[in-house]
Protein backbone atom coordinates (compact mmCIF):
# COMPACT_ATOMS: atom_id res chain seq x y z
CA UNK A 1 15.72 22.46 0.61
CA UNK A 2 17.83 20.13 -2.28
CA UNK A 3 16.47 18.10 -4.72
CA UNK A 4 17.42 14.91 -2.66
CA UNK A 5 16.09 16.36 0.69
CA UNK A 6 13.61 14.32 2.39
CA UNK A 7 10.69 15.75 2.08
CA UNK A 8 11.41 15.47 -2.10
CA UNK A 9 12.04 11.62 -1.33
CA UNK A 10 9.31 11.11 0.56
CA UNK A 11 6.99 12.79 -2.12
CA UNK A 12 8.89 10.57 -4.48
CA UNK A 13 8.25 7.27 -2.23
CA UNK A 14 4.40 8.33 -1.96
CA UNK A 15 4.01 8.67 -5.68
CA UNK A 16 5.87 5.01 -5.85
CA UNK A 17 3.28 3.63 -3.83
CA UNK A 18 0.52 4.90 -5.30
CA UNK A 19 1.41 4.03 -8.28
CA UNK A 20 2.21 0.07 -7.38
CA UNK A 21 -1.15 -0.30 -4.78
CA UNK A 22 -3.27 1.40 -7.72
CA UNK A 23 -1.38 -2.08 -9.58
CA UNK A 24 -1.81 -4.41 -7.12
CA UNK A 25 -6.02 -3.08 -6.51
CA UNK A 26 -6.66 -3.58 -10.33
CA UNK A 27 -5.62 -7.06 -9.55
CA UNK A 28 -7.04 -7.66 -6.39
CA UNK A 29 -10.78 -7.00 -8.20
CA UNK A 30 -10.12 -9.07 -10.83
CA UNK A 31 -9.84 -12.06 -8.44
CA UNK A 32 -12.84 -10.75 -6.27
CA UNK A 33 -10.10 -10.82 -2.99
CA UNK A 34 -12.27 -8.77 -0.87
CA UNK A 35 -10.33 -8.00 1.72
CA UNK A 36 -7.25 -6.64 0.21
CA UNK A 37 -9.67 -4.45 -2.18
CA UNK A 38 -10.30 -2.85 1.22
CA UNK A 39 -7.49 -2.50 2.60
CA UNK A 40 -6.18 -0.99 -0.49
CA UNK A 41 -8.54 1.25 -0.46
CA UNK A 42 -7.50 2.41 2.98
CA UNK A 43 -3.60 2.64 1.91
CA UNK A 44 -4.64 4.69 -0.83
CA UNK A 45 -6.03 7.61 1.18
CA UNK A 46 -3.41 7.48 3.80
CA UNK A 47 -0.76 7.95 0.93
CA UNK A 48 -2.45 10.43 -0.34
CA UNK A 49 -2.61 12.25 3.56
CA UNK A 50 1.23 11.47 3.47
CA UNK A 51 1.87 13.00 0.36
CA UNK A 52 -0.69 16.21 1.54
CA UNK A 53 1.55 16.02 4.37
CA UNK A 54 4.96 16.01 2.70
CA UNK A 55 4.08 19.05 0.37
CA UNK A 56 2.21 21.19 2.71
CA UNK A 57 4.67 20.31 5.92
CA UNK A 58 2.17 18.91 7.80
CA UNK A 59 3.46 16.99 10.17
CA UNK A 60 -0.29 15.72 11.55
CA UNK A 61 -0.99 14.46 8.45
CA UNK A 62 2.34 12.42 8.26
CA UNK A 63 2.42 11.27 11.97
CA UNK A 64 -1.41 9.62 10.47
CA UNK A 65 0.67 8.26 7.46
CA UNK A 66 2.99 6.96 10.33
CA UNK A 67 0.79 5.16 12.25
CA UNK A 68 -1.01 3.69 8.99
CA UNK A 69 2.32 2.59 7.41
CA UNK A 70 2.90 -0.06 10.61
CA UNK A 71 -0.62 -1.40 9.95
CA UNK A 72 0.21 -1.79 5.95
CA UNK A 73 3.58 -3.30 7.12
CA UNK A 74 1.72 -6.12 9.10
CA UNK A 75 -0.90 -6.83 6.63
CA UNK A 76 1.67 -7.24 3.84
CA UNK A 77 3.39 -9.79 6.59
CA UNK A 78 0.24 -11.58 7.04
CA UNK A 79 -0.55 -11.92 3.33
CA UNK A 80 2.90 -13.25 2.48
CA UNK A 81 2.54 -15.90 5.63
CA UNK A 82 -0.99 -16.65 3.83
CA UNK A 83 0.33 -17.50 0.68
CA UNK A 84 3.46 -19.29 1.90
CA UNK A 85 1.15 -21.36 4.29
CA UNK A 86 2.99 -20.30 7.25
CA UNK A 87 1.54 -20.58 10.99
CA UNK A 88 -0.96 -22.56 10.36
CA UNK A 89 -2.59 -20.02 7.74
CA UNK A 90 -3.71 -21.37 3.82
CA UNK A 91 -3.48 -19.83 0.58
CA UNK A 92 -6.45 -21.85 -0.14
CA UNK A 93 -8.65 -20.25 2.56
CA UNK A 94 -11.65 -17.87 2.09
CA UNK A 95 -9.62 -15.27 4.16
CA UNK A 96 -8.96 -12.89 1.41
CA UNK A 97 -12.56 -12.88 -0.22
CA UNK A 98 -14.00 -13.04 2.95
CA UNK A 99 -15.88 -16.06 2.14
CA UNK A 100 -17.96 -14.12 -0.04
CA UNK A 101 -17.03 -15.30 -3.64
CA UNK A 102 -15.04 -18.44 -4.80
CA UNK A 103 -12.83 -16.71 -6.29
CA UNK A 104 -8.51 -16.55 -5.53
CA UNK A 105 -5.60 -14.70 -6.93
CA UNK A 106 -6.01 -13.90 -10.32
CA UNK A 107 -2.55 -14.84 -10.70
CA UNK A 108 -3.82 -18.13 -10.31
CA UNK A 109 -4.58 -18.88 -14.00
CA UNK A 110 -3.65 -16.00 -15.81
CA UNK A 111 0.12 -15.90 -14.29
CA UNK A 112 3.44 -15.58 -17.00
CA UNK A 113 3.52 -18.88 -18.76
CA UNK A 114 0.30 -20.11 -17.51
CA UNK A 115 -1.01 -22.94 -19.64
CA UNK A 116 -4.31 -24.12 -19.56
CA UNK A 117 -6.00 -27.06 -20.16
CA UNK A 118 -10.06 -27.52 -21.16
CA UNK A 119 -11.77 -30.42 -19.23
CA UNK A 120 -15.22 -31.57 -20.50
CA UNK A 121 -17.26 -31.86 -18.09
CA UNK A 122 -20.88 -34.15 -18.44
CA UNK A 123 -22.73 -31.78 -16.14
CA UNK A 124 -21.53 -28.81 -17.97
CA UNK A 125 -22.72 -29.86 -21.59
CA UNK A 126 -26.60 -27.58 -21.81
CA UNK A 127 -24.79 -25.01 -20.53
CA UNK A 128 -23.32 -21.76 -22.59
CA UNK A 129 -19.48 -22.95 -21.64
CA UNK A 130 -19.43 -26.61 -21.62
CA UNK A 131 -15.97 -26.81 -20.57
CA UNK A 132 -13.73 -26.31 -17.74
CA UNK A 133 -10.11 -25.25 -17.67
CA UNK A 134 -7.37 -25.95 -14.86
CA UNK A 135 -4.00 -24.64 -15.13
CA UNK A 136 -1.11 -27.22 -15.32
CA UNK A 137 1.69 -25.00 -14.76
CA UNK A 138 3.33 -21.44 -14.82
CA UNK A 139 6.51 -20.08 -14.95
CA UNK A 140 6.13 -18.73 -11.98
CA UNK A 141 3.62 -19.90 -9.25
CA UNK A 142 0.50 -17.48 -8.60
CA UNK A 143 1.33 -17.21 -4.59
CA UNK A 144 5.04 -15.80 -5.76
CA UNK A 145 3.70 -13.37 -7.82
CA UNK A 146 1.31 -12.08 -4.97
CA UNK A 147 3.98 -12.30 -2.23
CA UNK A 148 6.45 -10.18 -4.99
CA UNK A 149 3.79 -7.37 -4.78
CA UNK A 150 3.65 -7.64 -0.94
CA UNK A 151 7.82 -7.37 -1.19
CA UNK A 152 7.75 -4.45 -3.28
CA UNK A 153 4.91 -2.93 -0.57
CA UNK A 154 7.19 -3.84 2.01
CA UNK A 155 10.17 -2.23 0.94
CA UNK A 156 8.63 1.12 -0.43
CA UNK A 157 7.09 1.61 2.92
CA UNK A 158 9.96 1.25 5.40
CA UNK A 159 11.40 3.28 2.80
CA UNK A 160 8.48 5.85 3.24
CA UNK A 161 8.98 5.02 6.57
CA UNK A 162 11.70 6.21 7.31
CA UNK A 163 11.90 9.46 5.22
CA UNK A 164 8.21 10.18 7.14
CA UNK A 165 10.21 10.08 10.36
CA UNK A 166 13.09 12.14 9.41
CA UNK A 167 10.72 14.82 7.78
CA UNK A 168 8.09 14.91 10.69
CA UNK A 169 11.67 15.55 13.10
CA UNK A 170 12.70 18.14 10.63
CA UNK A 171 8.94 19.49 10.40
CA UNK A 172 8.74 19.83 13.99
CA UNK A 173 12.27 21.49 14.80
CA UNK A 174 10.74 24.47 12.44
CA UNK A 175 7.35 24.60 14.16
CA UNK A 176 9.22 25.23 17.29
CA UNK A 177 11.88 27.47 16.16
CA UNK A 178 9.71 30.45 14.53
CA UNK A 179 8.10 32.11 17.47
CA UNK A 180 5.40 34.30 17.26
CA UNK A 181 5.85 36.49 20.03
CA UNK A 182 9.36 37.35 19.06
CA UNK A 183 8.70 38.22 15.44
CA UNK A 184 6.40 41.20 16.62
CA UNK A 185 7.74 42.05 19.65
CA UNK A 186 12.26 42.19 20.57
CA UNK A 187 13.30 43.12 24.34
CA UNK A 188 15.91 45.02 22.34
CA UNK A 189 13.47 47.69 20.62
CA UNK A 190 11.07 50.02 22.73
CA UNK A 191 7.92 48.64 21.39
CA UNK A 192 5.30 51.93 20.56
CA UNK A 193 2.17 52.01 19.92
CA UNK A 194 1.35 54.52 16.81
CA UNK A 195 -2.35 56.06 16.20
């Protein structure tokens, strides 16, 4: 097999998304967002599977990295809907953090560009930080910068996609053409036995 075969791109594509959900997890705990932490987690192991897969031409592993790749495909979907408010979801639900801990996107305040401003706060004066900050404004809005990682996700997996289908096809044609009966045994030679 060439350098630019499949299964090399598909190993390629598996590193590329380990190395960009590793990213997006380190993130994910520092806003407390529960539920992609999770899932995450999840996309992690099946990328590793697919890259087991890819290596050792497994095509059971891959046909698992497959079926796992639709489900990341719709949850990336659903958490760029959440954070562009679309049908009827909120980027200021509980959904992500699974109403667990206050906490959002840690894009939120520590985004490119994000300024800061302290509030003092009369109920916050006996306490070790008497002041509160809220963020005026960012270059570029926290929910953009978390449905950029869920475009990158999206792309790298078709991608992955893709290359997983075209290798499990390719996979599978040489599972069926080496036969086991025919390697040990042609109608063309007398087989003998020899003591």
């Amino acid at each position: 097999m060439g350098c630019c075969s499949a299964r090399c791109m598909l190993i390629l594509l598996c590193c590329l998304q380990l190395i960009t959900v590793l990213e997006r997890q380190v993130f994910d705990f520092l806003g407390y967002q529960w539920a992609p932490i999770m899932i995450n987690f999840f996309h992690i192991i099946m990328v590793i599977l697919g890259l087991f897969g890819a290596v050792q031409y497994r095509s059971r592993y891959l046909i698992m990295y497959l079926l796992w790749t639709l489900l990341w495909l719709g949850w990336n979907v659903f958490v760029s809907c959440l954070y562009l408010d679309l049908g009827g979801l909120s980027k200021n639900s509980d959904i992500l953090s699974l109403g667990v801990s206050p906490h959002r996107s840690w894009w939120k305040e520590n985004g490119p560009g994000c300024q800061s401003e302290s509030l003092p706060s009369a109920g916050w004066q006996n306490q070790q930080n008497p002041e509160l900050s809220t963020v005026l404004s960012c270059w570029l809005e926290y929910q953009y910068i978390e449905i950029l990682h869920c475009v990158v996700q999206l792309l790298v997996s078709l991608l992955g996609f893709v290359y997983a289908c075209y290798a499990v096809s390719t996979f599978s044609d040489e599972e069926d053409s080496f036969n086991f009966i025919s390697e040990f045994h042609h109608p063309s030679k007398p087989s003998h036995l020899i003591f």
